[in-house]
PDB file of N, CA and C in Angstrom:
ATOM      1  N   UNK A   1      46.004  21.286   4.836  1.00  0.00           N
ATOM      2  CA  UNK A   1      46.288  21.604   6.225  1.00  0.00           C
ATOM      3  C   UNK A   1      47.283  22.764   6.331  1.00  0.00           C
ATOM      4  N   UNK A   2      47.849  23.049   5.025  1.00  0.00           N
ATOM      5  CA  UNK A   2      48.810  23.972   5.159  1.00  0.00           C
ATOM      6  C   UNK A   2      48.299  25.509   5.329  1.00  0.00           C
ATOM      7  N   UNK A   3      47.190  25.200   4.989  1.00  0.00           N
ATOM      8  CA  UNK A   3      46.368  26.676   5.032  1.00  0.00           C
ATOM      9  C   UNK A   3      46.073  27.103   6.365  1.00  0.00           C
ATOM     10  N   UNK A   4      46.034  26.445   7.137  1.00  0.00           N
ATOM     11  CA  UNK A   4      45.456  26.995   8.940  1.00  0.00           C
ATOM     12  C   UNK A   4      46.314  26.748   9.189  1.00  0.00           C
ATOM     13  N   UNK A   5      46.346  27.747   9.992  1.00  0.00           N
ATOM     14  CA  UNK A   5      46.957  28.031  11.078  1.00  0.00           C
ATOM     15  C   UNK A   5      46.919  27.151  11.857  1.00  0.00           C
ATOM     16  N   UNK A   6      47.595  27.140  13.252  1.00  0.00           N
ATOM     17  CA  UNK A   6      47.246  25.974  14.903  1.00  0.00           C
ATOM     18  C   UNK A   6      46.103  26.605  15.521  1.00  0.00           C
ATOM     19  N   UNK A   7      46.185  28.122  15.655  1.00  0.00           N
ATOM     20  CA  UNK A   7      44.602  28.606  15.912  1.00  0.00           C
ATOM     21  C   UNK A   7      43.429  28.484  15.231  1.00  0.00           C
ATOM     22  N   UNK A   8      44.041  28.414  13.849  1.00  0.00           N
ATOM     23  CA  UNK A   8      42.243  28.562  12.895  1.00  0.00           C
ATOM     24  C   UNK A   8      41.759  26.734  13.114  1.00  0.00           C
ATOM     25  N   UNK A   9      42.731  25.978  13.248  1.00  0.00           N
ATOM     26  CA  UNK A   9      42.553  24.779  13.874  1.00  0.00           C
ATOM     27  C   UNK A   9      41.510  24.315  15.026  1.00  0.00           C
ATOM     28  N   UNK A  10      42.288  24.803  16.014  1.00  0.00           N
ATOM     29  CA  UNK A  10      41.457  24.642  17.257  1.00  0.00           C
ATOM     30  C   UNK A  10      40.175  24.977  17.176  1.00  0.00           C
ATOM     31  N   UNK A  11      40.281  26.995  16.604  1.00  0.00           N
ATOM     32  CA  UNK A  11      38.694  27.061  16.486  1.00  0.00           C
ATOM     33  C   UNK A  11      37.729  26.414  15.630  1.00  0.00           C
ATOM     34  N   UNK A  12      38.503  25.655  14.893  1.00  0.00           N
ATOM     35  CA  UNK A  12      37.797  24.689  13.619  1.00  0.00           C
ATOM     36  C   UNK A  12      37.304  23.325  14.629  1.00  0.00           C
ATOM     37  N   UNK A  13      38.072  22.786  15.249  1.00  0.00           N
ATOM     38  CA  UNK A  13      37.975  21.836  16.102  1.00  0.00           C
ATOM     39  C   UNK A  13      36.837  21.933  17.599  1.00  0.00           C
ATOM     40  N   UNK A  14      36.595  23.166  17.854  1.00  0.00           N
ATOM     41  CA  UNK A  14      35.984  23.728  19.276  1.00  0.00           C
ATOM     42  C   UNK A  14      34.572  23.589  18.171  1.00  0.00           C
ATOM     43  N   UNK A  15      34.517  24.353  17.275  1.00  0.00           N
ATOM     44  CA  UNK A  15      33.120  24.659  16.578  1.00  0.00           C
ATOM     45  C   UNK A  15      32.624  23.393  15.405  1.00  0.00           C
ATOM     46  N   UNK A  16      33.218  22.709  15.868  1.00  0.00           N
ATOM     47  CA  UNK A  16      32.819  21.167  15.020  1.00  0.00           C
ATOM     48  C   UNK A  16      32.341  20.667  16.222  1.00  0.00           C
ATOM     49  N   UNK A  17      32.923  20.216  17.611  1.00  0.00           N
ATOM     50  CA  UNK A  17      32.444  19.838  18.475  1.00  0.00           C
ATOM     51  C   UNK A  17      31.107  20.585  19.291  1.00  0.00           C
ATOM     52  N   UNK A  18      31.097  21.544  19.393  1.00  0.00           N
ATOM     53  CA  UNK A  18      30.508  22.808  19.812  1.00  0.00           C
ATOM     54  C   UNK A  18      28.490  22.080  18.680  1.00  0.00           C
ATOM     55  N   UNK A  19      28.766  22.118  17.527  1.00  0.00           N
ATOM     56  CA  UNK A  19      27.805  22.102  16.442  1.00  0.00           C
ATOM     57  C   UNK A  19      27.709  21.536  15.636  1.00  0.00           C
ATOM     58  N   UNK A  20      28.616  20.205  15.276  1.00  0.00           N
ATOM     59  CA  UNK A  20      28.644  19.342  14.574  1.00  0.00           C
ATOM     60  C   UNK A  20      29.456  19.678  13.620  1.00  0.00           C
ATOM     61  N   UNK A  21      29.589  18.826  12.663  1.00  0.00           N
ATOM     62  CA  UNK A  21      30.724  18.561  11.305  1.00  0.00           C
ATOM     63  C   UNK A  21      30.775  19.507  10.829  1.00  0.00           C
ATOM     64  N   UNK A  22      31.563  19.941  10.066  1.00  0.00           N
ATOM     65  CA  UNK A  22      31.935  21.326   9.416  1.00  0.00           C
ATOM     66  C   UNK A  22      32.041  19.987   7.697  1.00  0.00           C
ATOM     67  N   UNK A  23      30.997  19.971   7.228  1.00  0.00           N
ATOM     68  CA  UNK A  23      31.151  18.893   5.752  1.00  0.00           C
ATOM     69  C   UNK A  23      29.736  19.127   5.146  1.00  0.00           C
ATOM     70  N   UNK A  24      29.977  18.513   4.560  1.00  0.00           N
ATOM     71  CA  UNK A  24      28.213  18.746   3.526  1.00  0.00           C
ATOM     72  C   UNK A  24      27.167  17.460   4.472  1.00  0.00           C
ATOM     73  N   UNK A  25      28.461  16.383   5.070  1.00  0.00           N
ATOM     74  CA  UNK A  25      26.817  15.786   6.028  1.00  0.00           C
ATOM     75  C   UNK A  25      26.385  16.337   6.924  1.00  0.00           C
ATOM     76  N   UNK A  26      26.563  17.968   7.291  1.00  0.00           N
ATOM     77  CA  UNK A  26      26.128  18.433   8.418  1.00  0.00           C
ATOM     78  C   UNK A  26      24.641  18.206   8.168  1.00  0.00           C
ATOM     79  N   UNK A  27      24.038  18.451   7.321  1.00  0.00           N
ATOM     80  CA  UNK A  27      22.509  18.654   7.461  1.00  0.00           C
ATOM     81  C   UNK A  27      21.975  16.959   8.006  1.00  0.00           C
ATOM     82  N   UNK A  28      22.404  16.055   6.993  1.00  0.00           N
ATOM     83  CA  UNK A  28      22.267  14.847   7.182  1.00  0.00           C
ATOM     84  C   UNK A  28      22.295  14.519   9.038  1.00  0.00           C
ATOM     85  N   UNK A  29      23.244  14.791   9.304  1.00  0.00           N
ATOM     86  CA  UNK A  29      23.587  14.621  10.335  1.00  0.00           C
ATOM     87  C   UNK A  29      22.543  15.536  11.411  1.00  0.00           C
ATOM     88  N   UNK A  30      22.259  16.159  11.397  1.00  0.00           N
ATOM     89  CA  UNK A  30      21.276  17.195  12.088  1.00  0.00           C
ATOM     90  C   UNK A  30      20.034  16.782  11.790  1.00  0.00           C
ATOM     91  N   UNK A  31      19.534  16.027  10.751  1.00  0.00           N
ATOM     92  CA  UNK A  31      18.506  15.547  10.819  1.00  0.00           C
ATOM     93  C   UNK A  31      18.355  14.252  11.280  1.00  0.00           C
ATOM     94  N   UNK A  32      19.146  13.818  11.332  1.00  0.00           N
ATOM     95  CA  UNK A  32      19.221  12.114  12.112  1.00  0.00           C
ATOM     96  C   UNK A  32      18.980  12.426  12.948  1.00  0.00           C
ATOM     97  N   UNK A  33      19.259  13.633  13.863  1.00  0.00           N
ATOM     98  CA  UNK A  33      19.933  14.050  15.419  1.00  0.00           C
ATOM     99  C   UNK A  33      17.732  14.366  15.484  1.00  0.00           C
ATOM    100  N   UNK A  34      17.679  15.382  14.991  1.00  0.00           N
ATOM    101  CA  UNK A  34      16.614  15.700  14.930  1.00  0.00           C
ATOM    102  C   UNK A  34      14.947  13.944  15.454  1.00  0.00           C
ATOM    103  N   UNK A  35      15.528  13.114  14.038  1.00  0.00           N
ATOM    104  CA  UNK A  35      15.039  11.856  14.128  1.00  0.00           C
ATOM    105  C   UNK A  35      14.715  10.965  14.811  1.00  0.00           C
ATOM    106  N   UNK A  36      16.169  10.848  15.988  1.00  0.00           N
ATOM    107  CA  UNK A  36      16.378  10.533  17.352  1.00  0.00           C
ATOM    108  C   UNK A  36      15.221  11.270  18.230  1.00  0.00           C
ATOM    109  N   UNK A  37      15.656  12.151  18.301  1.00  0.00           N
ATOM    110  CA  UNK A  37      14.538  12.965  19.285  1.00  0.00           C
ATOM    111  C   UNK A  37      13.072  13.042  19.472  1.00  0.00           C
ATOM    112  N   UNK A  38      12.733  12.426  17.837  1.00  0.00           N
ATOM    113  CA  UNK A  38      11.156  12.237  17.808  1.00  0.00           C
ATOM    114  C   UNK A  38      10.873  10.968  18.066  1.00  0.00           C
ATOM    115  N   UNK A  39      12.095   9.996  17.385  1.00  0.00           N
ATOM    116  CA  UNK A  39      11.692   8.402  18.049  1.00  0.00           C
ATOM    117  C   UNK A  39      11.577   8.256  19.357  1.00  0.00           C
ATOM    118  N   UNK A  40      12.652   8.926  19.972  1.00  0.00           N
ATOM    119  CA  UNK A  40      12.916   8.372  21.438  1.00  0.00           C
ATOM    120  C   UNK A  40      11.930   8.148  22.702  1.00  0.00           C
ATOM    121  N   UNK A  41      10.634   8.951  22.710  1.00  0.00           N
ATOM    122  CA  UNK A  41       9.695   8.856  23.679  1.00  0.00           C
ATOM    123  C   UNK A  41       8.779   7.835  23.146  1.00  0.00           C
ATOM    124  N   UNK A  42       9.325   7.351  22.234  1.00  0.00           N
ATOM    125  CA  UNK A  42       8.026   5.913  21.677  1.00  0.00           C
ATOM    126  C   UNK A  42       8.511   4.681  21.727  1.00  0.00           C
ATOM    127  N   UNK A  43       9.474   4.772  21.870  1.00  0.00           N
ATOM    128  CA  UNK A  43      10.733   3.589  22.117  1.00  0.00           C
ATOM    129  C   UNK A  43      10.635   2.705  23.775  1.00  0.00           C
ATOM    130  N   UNK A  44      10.704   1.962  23.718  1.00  0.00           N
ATOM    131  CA  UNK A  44      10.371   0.865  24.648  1.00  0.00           C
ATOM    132  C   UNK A  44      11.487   0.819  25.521  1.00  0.00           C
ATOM    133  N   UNK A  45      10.901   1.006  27.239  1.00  0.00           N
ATOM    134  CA  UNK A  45      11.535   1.399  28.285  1.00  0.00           C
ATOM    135  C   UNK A  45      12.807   1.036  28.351  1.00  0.00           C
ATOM    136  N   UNK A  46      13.680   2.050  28.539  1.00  0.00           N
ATOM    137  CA  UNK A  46      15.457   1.807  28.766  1.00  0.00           C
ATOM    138  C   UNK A  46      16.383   1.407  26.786  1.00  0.00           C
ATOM    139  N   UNK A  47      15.536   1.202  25.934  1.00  0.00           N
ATOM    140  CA  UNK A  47      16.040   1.697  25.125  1.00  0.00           C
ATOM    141  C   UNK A  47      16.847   2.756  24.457  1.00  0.00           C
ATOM    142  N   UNK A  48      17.580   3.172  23.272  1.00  0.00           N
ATOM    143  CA  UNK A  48      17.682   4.488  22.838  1.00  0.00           C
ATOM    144  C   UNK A  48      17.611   4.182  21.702  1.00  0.00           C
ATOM    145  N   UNK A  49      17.232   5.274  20.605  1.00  0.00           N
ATOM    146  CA  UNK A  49      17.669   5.374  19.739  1.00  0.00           C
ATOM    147  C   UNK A  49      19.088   5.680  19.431  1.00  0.00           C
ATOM    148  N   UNK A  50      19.421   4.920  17.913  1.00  0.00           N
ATOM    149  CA  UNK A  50      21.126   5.079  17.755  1.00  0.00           C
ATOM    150  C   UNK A  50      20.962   6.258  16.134  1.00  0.00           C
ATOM    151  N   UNK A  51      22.370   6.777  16.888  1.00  0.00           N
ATOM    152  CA  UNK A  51      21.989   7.988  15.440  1.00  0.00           C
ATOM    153  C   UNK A  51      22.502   7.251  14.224  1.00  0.00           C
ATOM    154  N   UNK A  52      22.943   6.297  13.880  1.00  0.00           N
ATOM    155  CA  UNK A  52      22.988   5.520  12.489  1.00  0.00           C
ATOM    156  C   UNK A  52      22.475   4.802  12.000  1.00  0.00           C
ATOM    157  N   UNK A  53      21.247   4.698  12.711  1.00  0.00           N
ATOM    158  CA  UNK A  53      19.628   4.212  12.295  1.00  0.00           C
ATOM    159  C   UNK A  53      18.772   5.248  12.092  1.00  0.00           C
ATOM    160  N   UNK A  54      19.359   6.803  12.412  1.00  0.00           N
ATOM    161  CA  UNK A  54      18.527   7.499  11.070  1.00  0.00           C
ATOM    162  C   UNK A  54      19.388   8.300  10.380  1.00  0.00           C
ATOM    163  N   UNK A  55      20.439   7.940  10.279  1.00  0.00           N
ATOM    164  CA  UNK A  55      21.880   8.564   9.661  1.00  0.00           C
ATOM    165  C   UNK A  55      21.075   8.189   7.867  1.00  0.00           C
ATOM    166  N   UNK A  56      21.018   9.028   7.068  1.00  0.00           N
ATOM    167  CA  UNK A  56      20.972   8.376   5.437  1.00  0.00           C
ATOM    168  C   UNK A  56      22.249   8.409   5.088  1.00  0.00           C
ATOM    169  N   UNK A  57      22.533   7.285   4.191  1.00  0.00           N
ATOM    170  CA  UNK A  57      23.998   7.102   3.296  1.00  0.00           C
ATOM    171  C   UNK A  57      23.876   6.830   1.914  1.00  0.00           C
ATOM    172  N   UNK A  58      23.744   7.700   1.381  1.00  0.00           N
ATOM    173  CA  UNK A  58      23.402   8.163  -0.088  1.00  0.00           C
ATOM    174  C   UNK A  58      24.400   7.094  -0.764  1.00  0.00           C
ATOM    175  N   UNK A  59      25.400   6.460  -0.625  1.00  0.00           N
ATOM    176  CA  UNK A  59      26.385   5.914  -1.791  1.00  0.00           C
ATOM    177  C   UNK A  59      26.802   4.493  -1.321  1.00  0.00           C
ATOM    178  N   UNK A  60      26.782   3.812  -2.091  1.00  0.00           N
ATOM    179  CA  UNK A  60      26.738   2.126  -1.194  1.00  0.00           C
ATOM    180  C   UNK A  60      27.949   2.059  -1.296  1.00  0.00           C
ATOM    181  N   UNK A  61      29.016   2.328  -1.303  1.00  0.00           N
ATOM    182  CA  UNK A  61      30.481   2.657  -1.043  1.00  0.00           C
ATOM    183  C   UNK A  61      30.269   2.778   0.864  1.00  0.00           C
ATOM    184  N   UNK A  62      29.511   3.536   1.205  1.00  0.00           N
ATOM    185  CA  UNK A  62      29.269   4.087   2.613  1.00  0.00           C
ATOM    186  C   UNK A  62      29.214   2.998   3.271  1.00  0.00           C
ATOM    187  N   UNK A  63      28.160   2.049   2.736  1.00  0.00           N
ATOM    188  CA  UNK A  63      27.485   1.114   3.894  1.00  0.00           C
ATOM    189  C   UNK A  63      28.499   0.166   3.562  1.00  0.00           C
ATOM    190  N   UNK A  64      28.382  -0.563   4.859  1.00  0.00           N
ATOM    191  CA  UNK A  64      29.461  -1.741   5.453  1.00  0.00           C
ATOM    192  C   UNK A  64      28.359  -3.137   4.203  1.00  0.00           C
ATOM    193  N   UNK A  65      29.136  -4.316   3.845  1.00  0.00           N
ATOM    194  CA  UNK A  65      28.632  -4.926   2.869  1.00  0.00           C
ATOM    195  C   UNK A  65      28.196  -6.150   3.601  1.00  0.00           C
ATOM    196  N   UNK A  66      27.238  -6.977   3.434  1.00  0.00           N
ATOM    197  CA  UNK A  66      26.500  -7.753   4.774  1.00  0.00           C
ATOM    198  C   UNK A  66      26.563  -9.005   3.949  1.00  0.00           C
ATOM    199  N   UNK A  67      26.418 -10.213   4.717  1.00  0.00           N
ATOM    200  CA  UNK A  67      27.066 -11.109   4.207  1.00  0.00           C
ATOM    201  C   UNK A  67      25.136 -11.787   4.170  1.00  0.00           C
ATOM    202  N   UNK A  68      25.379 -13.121   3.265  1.00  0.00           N
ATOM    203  CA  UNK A  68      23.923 -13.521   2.977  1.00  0.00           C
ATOM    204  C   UNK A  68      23.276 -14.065   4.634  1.00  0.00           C
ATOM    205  N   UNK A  69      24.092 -14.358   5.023  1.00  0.00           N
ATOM    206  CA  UNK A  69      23.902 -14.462   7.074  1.00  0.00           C
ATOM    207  C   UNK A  69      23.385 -13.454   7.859  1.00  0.00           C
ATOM    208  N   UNK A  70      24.137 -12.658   7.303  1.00  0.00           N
ATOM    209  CA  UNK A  70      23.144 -11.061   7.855  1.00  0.00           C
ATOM    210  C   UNK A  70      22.303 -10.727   7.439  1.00  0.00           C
ATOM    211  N   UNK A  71      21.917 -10.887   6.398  1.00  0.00           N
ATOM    212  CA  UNK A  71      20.646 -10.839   5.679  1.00  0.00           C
ATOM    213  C   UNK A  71      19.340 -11.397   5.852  1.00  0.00           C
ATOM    214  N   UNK A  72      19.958 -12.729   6.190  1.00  0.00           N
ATOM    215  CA  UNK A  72      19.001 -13.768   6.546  1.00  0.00           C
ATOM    216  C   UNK A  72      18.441 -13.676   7.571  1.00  0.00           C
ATOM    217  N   UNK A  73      19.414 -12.736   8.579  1.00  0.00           N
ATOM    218  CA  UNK A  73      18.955 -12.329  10.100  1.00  0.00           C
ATOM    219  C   UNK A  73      18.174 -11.554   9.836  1.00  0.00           C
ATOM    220  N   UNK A  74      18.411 -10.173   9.837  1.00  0.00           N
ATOM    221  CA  UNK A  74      17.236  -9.064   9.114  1.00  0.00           C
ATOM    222  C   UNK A  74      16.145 -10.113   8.889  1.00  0.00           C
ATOM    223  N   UNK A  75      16.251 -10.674   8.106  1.00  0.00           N
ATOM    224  CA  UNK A  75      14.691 -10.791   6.949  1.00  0.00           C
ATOM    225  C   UNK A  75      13.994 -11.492   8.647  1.00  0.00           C
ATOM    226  N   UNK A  76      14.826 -12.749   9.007  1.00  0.00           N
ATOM    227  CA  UNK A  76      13.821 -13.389  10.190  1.00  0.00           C
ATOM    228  C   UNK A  76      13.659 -13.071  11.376  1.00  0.00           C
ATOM    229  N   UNK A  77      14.278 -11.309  11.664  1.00  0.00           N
ATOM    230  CA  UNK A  77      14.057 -11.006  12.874  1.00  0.00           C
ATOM    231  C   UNK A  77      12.598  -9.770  12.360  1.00  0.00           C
ATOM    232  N   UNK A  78      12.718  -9.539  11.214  1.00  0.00           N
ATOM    233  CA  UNK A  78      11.516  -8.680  10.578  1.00  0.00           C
ATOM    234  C   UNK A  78      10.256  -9.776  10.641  1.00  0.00           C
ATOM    235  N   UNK A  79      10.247 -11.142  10.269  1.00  0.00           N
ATOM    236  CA  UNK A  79       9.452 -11.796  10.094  1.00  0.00           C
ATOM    237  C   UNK A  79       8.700 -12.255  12.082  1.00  0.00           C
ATOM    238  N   UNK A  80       9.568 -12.445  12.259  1.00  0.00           N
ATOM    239  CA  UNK A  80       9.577 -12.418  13.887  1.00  0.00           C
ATOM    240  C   UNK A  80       8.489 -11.220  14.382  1.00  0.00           C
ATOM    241  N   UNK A  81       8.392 -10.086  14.235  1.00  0.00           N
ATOM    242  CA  UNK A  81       7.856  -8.918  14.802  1.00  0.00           C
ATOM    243  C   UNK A  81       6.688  -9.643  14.201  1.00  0.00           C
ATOM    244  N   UNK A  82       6.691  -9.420  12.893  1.00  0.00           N
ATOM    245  CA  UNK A  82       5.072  -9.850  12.271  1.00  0.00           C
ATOM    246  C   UNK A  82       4.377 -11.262  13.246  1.00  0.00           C
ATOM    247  N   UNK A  83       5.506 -12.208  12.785  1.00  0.00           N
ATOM    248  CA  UNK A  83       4.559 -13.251  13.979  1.00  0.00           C
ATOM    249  C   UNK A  83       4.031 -12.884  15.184  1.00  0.00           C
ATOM    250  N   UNK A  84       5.076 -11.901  16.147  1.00  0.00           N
ATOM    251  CA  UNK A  84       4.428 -11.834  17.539  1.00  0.00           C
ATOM    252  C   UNK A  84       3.421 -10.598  17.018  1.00  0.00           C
ATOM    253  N   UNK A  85       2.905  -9.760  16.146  1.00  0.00           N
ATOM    254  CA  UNK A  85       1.511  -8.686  15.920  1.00  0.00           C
ATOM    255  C   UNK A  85       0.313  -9.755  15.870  1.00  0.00           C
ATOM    256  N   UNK A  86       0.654 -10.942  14.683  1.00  0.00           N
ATOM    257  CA  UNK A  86      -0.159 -11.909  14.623  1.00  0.00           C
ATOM    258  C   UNK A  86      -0.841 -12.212  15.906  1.00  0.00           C
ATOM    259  N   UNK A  87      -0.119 -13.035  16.518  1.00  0.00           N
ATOM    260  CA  UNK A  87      -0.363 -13.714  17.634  1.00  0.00           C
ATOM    261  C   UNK A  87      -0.909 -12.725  18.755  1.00  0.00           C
ATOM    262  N   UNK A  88      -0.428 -11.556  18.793  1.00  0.00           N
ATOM    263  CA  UNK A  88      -1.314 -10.685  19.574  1.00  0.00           C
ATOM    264  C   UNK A  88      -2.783 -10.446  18.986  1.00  0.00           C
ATOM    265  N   UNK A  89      -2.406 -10.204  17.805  1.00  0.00           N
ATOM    266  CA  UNK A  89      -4.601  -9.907  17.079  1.00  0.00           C
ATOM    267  C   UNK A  89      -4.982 -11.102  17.509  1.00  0.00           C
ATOM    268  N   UNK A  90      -4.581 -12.399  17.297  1.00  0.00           N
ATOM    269  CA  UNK A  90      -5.277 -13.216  17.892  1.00  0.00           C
ATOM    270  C   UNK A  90      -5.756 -13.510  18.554  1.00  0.00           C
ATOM    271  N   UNK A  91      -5.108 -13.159  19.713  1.00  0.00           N
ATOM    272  CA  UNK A  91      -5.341 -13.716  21.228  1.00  0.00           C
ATOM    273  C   UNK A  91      -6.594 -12.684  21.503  1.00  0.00           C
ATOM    274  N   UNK A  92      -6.746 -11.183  21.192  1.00  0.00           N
ATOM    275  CA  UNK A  92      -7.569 -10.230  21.037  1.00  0.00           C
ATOM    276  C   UNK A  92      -8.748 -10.488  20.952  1.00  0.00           C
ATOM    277  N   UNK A  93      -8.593 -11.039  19.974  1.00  0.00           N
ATOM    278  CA  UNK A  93      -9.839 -11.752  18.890  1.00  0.00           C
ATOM    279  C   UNK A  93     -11.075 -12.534  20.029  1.00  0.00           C
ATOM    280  N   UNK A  94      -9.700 -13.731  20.324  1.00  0.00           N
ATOM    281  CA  UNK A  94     -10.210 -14.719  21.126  1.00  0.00           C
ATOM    282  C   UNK A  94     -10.967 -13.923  22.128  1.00  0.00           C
ATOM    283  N   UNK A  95      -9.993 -12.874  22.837  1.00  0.00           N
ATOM    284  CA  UNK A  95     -10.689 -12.604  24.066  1.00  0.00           C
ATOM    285  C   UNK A  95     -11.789 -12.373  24.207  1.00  0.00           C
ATOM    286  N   UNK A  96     -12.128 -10.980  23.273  1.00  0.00           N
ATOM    287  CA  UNK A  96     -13.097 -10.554  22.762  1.00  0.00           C
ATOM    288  C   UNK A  96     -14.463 -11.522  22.592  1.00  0.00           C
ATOM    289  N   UNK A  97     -14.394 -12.444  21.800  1.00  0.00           N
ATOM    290  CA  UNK A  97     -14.823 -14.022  21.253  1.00  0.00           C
ATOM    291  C   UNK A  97     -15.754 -14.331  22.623  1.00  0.00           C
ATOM    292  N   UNK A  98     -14.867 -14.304  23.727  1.00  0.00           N
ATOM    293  CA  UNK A  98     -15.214 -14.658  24.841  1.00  0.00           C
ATOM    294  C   UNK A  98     -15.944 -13.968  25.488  1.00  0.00           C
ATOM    295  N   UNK A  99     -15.493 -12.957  25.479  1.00  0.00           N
ATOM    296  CA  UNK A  99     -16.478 -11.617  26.545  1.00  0.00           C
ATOM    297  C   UNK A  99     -17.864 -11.894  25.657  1.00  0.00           C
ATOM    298  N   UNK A 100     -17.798 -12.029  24.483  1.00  0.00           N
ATOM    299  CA  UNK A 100     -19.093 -11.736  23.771  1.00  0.00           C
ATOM    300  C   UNK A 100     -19.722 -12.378  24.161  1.00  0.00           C
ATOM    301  N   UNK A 101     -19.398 -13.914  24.118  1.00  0.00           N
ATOM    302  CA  UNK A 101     -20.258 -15.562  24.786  1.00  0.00           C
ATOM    303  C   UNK A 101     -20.457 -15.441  25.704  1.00  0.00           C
ATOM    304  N   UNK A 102     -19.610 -14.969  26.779  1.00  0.00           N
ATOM    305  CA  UNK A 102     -20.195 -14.522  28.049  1.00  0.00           C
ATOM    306  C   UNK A 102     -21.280 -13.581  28.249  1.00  0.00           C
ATOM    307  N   UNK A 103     -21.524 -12.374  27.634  1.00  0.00           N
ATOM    308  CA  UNK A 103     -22.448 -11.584  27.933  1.00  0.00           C
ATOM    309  C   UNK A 103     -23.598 -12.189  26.797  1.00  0.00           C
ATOM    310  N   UNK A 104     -23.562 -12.701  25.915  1.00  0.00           N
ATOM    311  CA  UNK A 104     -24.697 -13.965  25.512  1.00  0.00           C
ATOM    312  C   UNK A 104     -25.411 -14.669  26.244  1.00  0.00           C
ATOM    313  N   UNK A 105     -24.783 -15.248  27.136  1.00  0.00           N
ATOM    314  CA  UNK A 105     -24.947 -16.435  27.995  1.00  0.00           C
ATOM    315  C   UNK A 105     -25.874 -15.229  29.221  1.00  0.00           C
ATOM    316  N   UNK A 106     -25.087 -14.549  29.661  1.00  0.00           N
ATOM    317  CA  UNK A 106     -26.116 -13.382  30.960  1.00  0.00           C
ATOM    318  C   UNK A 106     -27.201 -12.779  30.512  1.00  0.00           C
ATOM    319  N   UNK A 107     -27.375 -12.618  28.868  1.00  0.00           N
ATOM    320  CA  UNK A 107     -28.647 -11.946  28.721  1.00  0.00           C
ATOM    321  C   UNK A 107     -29.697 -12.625  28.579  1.00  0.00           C
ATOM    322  N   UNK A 108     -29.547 -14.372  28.355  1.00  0.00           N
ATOM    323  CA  UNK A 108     -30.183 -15.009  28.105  1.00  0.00           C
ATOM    324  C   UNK A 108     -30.684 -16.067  29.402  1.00  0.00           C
ATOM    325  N   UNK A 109     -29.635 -16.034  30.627  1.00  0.00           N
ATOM    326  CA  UNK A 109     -30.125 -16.380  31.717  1.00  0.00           C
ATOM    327  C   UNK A 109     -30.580 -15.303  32.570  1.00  0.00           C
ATOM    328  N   UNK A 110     -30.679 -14.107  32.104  1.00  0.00           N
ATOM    329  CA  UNK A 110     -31.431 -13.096  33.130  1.00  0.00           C
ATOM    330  C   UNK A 110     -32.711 -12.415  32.316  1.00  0.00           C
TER     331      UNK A 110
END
């Protein structure tokens, strides 16, 4: 810090805010930003994307350490999505199932 100045400061501070980090995660960081922007119109109404869900963290020093509880969440809120895809092909299925029997049933009484 002894090297700047209070001005080379500020402008260090204006042009970090201005454009992001002045560090080697700038790119990282610009591509998360980037990431966001392509998720966000596919994302389900009044949602957002968060930029540390496409932030990468190269060194497990980085990431916060999750306890076997958190884990367990993850795994059964992942398992969760799969059940409700299931249960949607299903119901599909069925419908389908139905329309078919139905237009069975009209070609054979007309």
């Amino acid at each position: 810090m002894d090297r700047f100045s209070e001005e080379s400061m500020i402008l260090l501070v204006a042009y970090q805010n201005l454009y992001g980090p002045i560090t080697p995660n700038r790119l990282d960081i610009t591509l998360a930003r980037l990431g966001m922007d392509v998720v966000a119109p596919h994302m389900k109404r009044g949602r957002r994307p968060a930029l540390k869900d496409h932030l990468m963290v190269w060194s497990r020093g980085a990431r916060p350490r999750r306890t076997g509880r958190e884990l367990l969440e993850v795994v059964k809120g992942i398992q969760a999505a799969y059940d409700q895809a299931d249960e949607r092909q299903q119901s599909q299925r069925g419908e389908r199932a139905r329309l078919a029997r139905r237009a069975l049933r009209t070609r054979r009484e007309g």
